[in-house]
Protein backbone atom coordinates (compact mmCIF):
# COMPACT_ATOMS: atom_id res chain seq x y z
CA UNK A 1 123.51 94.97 56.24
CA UNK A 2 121.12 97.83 56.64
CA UNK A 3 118.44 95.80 57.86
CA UNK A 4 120.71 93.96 60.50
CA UNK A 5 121.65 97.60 61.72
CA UNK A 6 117.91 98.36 61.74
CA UNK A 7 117.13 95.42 63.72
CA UNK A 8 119.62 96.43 66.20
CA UNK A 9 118.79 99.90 66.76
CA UNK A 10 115.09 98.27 66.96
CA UNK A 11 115.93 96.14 69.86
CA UNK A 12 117.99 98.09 71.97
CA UNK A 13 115.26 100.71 71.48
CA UNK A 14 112.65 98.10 72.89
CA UNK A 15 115.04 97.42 75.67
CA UNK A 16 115.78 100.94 76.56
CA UNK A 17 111.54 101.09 76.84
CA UNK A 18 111.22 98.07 78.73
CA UNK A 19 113.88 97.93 81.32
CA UNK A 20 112.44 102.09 81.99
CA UNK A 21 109.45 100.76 83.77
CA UNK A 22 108.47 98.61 86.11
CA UNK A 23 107.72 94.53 84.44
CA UNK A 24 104.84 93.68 83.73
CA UNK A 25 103.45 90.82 86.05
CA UNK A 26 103.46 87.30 84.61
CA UNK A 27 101.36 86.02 87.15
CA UNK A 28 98.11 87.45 88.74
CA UNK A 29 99.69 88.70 91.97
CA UNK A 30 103.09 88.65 93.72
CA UNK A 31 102.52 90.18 97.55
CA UNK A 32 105.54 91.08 98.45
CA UNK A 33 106.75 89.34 101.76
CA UNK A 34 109.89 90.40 104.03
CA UNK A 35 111.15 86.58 104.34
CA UNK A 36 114.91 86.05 102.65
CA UNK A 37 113.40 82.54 100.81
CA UNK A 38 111.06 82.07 97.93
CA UNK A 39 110.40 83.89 94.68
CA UNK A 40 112.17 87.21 94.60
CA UNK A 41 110.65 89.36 92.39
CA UNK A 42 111.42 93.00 91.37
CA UNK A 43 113.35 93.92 94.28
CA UNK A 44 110.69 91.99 96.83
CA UNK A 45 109.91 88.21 97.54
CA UNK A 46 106.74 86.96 96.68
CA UNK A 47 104.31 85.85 99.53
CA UNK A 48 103.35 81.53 98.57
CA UNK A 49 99.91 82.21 96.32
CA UNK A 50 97.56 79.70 98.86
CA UNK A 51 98.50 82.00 101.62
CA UNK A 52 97.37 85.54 100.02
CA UNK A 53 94.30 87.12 101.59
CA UNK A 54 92.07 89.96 100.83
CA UNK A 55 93.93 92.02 103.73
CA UNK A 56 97.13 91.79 101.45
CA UNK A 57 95.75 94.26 98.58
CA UNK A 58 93.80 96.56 101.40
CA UNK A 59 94.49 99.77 103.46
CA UNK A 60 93.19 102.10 105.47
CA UNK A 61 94.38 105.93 104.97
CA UNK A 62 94.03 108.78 107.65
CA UNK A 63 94.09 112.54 106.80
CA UNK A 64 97.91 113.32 107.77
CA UNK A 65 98.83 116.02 110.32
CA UNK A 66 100.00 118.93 108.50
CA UNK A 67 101.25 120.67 111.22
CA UNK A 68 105.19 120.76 111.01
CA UNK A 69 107.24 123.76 108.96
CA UNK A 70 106.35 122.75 105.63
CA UNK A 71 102.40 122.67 106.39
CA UNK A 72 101.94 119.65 104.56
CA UNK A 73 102.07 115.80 104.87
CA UNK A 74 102.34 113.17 102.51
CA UNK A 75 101.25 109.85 103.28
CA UNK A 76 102.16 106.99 100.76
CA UNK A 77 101.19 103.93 99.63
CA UNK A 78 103.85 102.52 97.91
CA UNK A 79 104.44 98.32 98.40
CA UNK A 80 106.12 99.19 101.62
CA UNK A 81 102.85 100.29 102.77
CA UNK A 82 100.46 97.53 100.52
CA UNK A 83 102.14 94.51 100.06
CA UNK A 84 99.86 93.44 97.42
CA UNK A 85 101.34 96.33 94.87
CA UNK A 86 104.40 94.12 94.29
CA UNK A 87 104.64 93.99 90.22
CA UNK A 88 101.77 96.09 89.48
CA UNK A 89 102.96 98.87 88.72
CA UNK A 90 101.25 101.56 90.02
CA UNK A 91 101.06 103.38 93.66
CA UNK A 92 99.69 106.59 95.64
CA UNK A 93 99.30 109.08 98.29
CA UNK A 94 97.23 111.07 99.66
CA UNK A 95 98.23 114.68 100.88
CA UNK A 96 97.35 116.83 102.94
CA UNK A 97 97.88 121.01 103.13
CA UNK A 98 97.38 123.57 105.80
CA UNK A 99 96.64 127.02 104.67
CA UNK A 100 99.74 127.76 102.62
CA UNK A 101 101.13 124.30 102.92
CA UNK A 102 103.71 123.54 100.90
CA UNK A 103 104.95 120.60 99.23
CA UNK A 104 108.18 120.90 98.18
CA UNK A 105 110.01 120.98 94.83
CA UNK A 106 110.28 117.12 94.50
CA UNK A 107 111.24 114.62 92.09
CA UNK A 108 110.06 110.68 91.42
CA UNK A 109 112.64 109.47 89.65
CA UNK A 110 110.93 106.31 88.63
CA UNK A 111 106.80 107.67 88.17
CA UNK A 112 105.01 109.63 86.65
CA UNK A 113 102.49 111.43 88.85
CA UNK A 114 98.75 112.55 87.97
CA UNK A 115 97.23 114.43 90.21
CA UNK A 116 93.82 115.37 91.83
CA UNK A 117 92.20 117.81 94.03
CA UNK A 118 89.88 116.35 96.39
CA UNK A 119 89.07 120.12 98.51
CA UNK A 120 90.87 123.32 98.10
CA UNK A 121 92.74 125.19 96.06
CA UNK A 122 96.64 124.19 94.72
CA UNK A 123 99.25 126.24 92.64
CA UNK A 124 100.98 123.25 91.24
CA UNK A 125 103.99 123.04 88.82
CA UNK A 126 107.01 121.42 87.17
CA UNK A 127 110.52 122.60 85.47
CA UNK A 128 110.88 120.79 82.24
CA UNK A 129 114.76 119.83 81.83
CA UNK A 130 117.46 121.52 80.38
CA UNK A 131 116.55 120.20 76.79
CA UNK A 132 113.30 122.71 77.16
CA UNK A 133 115.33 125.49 78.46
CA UNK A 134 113.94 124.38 82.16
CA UNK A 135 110.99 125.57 80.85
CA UNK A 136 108.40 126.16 84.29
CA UNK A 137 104.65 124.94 83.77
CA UNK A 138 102.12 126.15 86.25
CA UNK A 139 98.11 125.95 87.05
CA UNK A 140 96.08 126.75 89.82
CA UNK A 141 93.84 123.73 90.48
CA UNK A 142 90.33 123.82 92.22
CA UNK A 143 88.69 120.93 93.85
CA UNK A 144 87.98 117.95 90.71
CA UNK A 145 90.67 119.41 88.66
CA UNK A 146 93.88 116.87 87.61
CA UNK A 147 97.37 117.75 86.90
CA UNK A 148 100.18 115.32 85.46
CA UNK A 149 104.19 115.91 86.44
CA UNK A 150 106.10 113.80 84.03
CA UNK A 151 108.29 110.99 85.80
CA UNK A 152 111.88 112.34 86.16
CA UNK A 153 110.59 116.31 86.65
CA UNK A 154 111.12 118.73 89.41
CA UNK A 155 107.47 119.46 90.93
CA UNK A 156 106.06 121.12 93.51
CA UNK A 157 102.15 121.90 95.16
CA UNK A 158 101.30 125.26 97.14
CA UNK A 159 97.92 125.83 99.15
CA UNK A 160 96.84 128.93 98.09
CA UNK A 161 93.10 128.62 99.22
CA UNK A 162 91.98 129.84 102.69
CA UNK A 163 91.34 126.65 104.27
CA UNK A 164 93.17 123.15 104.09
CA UNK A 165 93.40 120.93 100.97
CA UNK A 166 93.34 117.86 99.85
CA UNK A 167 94.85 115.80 97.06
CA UNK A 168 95.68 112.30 96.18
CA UNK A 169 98.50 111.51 93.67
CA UNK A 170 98.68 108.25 91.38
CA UNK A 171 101.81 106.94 90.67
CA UNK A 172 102.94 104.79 87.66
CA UNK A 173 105.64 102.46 89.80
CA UNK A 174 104.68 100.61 92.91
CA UNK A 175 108.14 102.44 94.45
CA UNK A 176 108.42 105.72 92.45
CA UNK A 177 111.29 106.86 94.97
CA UNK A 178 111.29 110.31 96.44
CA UNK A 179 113.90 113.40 95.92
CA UNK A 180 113.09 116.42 97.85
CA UNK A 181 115.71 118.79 96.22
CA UNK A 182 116.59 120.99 99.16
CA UNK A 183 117.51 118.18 101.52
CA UNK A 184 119.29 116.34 98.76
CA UNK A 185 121.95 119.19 98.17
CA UNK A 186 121.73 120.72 102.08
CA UNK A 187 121.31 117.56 104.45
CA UNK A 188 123.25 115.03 102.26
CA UNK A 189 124.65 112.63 104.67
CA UNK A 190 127.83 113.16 104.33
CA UNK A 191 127.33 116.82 102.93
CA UNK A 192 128.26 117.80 99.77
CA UNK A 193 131.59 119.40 99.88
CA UNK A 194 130.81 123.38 100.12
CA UNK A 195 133.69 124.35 96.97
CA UNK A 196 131.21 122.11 94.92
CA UNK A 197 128.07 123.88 96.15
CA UNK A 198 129.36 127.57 96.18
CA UNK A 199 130.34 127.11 92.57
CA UNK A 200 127.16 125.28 91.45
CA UNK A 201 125.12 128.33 93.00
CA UNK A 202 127.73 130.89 92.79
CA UNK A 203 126.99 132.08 96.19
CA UNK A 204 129.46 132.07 98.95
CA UNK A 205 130.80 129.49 101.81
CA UNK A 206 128.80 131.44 104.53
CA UNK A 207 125.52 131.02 102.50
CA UNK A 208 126.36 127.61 101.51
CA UNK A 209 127.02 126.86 105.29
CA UNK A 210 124.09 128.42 106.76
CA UNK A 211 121.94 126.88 104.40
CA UNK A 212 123.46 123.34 105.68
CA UNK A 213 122.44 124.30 109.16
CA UNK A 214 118.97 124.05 109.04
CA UNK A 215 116.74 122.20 110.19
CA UNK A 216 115.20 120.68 106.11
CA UNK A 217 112.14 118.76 107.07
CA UNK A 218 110.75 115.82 105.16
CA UNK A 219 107.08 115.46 105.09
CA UNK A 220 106.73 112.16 103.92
């Protein structure tokens, strides 16, 4: 009986691990395709295999305009951006910081993200979960210097040099999903009932409604 218990707790482990990622592809590629007909795979359909083409698994990526409140822009490429991502697994973006640019406390809820600085200088960091006492990890990073946030974690990237900066982030899901925290509790759509966010901060209605107010932008 022990060892059918064990075998259980052995498999539902395994599952637990598997169904946490993204599959693993069991064929060389699946591009994904917008069409309603074919081979739907992992939440896209897969383009016919005699049709795929070199342009499929290519793009082209501009330095992103970083002028806007936050002084930062992200610019991804998820599958939505390279169809020929579909089941791999992995994704990026590149990013791009004015002089004290900010990207904003963030999370990917499905990635893990590592990190590298291509010019500049960033103050990254992440807030481990409640389990480590929300424990806060920071390190200021120099051009060639790489930084991991684990998938799941609040993180965030300042510009602290003088001059812009420039990073690209690797993702571990082809659609790691995107939470930017503020606009998530301040420009929820409908909002998030005030009584619920005056007691979660323990601030009052009039801070809780002029925080609503403004004008949270997304830089993605």
């Amino acid at each position: 009986m022990k060892v059918v218990y064990f075998l259980v707790a052995t498999l539902a482990l395994a599952s637990s691990l598997v169904f946490g990622y993204d599959p693993s592809p069991l064929q060389d590629f699946c591009v994904a395709i917008n069409e309603t007909d074919g081979v739907f795979v992992n939440g896209k359909f897969c383009k016919d295999p005699k049709l795929v083409k070199a342009e499929d698994f290519f793009k082209h990526v501009d330095p992103g305009n970083a002028n806007n409140p936050l002084g930062s822009q992200v610019t991804p490429v998820f599958v939505d951006q390279l169809p020929g991502l579909n089941t791999l697994g992995v994704s990026l973006a590149r990013i791009d910081f004015a002089p004290k640019g900010l990207n904003p406390p963030h999370i990917h809820p499905r990635g893990t993200e590592i990190l590298i600085v291509l010019e500049g200088t960033l103050f990254v960091g992440f807030v481990a979960s409640n389990q480590n006492n929300n424990r806060l990890f920071t390190k200021v990073l120099n051009k060639g210097d790489v930084f991991v946030f684990p998938i799941g974690l609040i993180h965030f990237q300042l510009n602290v040099g003088y001059g812009n900066a420039v990073a690209i982030a690797a993702l571990s899901s082809q659609n790691p999903g995107l939470i930017i925290v503020a606009n998530s509790l301040f420009k929820a759509n409908p909002p998030i009932s005030p009584e619920v966010l005056t007691k979660a901060f323990q601030v009052d209605k009039n801070t809780i409604a002029y925080l609503q107010k403004q004008s949270w932008y997304d830089n993605n």
